[in-house]
N, C-alpha and C. Protein backbone atom coordinates (compact mmCIF):
# COMPACT_ATOMS: atom_id res chain seq x y z
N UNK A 1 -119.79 157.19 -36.22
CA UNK A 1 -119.72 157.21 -37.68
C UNK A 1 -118.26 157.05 -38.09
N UNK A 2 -118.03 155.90 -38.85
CA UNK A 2 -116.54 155.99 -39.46
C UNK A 2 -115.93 156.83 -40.27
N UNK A 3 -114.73 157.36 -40.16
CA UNK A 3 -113.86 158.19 -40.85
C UNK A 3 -114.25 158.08 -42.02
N UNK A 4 -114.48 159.41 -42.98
CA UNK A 4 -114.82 158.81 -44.72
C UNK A 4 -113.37 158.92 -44.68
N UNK A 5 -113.26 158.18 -46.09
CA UNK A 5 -111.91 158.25 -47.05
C UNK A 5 -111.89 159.43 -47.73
N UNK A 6 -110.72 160.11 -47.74
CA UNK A 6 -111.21 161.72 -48.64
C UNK A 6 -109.35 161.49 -49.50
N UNK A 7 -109.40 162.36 -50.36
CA UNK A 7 -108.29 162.65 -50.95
C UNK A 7 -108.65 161.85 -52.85
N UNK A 8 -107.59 161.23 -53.02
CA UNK A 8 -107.51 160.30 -54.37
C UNK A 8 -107.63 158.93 -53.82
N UNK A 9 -107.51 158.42 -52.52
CA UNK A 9 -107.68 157.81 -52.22
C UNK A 9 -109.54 157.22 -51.64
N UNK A 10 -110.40 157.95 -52.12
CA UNK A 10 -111.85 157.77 -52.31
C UNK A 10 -112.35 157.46 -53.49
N UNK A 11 -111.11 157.57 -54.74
CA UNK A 11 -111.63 156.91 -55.59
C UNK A 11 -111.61 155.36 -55.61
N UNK A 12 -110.61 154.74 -55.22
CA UNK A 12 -109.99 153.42 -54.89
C UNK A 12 -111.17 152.30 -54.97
N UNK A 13 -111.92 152.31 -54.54
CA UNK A 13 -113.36 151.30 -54.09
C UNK A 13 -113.51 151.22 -55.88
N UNK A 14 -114.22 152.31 -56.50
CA UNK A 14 -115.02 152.74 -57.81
C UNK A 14 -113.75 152.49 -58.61
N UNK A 15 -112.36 152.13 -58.51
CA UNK A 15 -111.45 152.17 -59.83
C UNK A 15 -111.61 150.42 -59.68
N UNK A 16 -111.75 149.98 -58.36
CA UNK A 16 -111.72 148.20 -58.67
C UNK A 16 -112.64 147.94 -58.99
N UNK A 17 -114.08 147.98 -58.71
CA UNK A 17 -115.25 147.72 -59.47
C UNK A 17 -115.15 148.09 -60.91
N UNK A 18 -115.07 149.18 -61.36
CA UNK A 18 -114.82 149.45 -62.32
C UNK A 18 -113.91 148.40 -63.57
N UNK A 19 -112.55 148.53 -63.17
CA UNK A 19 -111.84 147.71 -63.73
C UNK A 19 -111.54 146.14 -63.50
N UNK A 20 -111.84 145.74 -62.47
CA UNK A 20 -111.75 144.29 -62.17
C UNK A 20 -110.74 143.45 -61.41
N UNK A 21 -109.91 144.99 -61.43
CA UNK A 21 -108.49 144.77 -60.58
C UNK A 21 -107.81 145.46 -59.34
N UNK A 22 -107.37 144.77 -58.41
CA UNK A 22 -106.73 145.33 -57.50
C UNK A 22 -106.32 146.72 -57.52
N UNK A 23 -106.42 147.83 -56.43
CA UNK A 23 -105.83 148.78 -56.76
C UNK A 23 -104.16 149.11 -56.04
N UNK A 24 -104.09 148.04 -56.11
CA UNK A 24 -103.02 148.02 -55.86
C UNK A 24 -102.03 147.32 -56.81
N UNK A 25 -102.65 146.82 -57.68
CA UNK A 25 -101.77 146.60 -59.03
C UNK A 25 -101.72 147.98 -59.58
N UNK A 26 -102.62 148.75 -59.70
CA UNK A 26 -102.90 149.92 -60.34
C UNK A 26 -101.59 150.86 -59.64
N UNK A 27 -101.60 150.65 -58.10
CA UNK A 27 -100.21 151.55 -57.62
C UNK A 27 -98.90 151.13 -58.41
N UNK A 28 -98.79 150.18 -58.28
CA UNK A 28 -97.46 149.41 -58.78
C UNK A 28 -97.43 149.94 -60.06
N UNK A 29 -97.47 149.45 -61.27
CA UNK A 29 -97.83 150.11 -62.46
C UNK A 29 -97.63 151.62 -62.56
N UNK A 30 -98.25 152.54 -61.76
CA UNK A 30 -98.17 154.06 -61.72
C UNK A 30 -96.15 154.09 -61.26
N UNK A 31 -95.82 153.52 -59.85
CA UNK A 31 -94.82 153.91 -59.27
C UNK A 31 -93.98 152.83 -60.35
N UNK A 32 -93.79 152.34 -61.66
CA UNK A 32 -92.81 151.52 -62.35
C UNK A 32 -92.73 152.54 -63.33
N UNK A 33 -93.60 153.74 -63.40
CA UNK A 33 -93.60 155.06 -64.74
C UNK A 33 -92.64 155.71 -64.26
N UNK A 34 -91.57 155.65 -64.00
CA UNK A 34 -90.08 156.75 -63.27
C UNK A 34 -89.96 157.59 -64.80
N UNK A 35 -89.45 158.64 -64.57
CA UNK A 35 -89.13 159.58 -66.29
C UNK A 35 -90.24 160.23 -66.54
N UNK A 36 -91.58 160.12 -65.94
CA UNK A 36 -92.28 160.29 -66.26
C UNK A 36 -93.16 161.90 -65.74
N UNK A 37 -93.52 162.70 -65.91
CA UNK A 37 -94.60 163.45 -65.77
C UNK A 37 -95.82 163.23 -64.84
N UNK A 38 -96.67 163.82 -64.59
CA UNK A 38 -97.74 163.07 -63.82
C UNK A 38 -98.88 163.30 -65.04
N UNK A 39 -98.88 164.17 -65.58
CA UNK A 39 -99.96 164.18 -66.75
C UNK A 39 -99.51 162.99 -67.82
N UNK A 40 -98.41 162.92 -67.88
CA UNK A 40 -97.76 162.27 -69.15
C UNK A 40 -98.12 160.42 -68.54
N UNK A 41 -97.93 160.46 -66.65
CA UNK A 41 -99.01 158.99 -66.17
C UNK A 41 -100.28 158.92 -67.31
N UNK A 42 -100.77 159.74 -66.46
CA UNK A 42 -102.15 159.85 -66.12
C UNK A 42 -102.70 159.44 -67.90
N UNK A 43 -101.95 159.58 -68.48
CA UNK A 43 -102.53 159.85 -69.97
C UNK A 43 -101.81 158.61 -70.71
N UNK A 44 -100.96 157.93 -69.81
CA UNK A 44 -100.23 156.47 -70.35
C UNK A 44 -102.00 155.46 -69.82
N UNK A 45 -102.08 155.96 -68.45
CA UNK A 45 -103.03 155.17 -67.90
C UNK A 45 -104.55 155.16 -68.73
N UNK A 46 -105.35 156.16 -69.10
CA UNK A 46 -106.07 156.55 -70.15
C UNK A 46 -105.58 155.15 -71.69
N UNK A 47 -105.05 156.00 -71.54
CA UNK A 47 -104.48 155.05 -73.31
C UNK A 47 -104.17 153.30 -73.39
N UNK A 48 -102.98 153.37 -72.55
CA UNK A 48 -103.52 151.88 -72.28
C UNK A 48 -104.23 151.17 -71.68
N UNK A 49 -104.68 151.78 -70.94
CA UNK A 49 -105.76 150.72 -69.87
C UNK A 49 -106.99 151.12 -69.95
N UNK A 50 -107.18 152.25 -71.13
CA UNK A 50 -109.03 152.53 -70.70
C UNK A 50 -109.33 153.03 -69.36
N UNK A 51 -108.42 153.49 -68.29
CA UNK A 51 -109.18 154.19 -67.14
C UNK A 51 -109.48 155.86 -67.69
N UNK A 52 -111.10 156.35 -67.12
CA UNK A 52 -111.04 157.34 -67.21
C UNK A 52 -110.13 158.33 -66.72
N UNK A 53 -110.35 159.68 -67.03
CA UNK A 53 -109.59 160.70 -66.12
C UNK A 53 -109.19 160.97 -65.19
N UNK A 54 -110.36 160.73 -63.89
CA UNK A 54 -111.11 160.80 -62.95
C UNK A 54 -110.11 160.15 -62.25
N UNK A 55 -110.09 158.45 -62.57
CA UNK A 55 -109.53 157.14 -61.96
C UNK A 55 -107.92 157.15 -62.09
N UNK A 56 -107.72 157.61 -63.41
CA UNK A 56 -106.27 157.82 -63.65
C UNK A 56 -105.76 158.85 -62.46
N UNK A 57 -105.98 160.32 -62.91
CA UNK A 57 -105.63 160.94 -62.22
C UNK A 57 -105.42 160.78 -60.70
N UNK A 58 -106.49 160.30 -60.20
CA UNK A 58 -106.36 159.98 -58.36
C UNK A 58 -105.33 158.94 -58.50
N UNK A 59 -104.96 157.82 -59.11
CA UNK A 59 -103.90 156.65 -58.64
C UNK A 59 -102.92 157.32 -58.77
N UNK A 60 -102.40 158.40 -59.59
CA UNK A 60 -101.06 159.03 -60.31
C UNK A 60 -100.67 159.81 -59.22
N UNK A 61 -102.03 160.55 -58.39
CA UNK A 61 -101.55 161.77 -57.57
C UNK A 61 -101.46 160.56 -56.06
N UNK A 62 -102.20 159.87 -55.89
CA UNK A 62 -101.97 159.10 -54.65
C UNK A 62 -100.35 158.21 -54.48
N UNK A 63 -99.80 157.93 -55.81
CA UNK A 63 -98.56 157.51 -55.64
C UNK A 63 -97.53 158.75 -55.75
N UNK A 64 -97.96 160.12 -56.28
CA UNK A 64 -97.34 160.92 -56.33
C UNK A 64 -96.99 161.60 -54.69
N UNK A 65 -98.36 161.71 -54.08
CA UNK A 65 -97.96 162.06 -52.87
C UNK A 65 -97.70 161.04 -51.77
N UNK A 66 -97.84 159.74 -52.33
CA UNK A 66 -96.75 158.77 -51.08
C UNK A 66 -95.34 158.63 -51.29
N UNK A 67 -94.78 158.71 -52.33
CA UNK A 67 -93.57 158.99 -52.53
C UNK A 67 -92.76 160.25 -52.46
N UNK A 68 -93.59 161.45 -51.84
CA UNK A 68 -92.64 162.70 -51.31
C UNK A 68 -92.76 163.03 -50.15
N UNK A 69 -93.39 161.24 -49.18
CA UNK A 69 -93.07 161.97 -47.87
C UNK A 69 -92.18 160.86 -47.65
């Protein structure tokens, strides 16, 4: 049985269906928010882009925790 995906990174599959786009545009975009908050992301991402909570939040915390190791 293959490894599941667990973390914010299990949302990833359901944010591209969803939206229509790479989620890896979605990283880029999150890691170009420098100054920023992670709620204060998460709630840029909401507002302009129409991602729910859910979707926001996991891309914000998945670039949050690749960039503090």
């Amino acid at each position: 049985m293959p490894d599941q995906i667990k973390g914010p990174a299990s949302y990833f599959a359901s944010i591209e269906k969803t939206t229509g786009q790479p989620i890896a545009q979605w990283l880029a975009l999150v890691e170009g928010m420098t100054g920023l908050k992670h709620m204060e992301k998460v709630a840029r991402l909401k507002a302009d882009h129409g991602l729910g909570h859910g979707h926001a939040n996991a891309i914000v915390a998945h670039v949050g925790a690749r960039t503090k190791t």
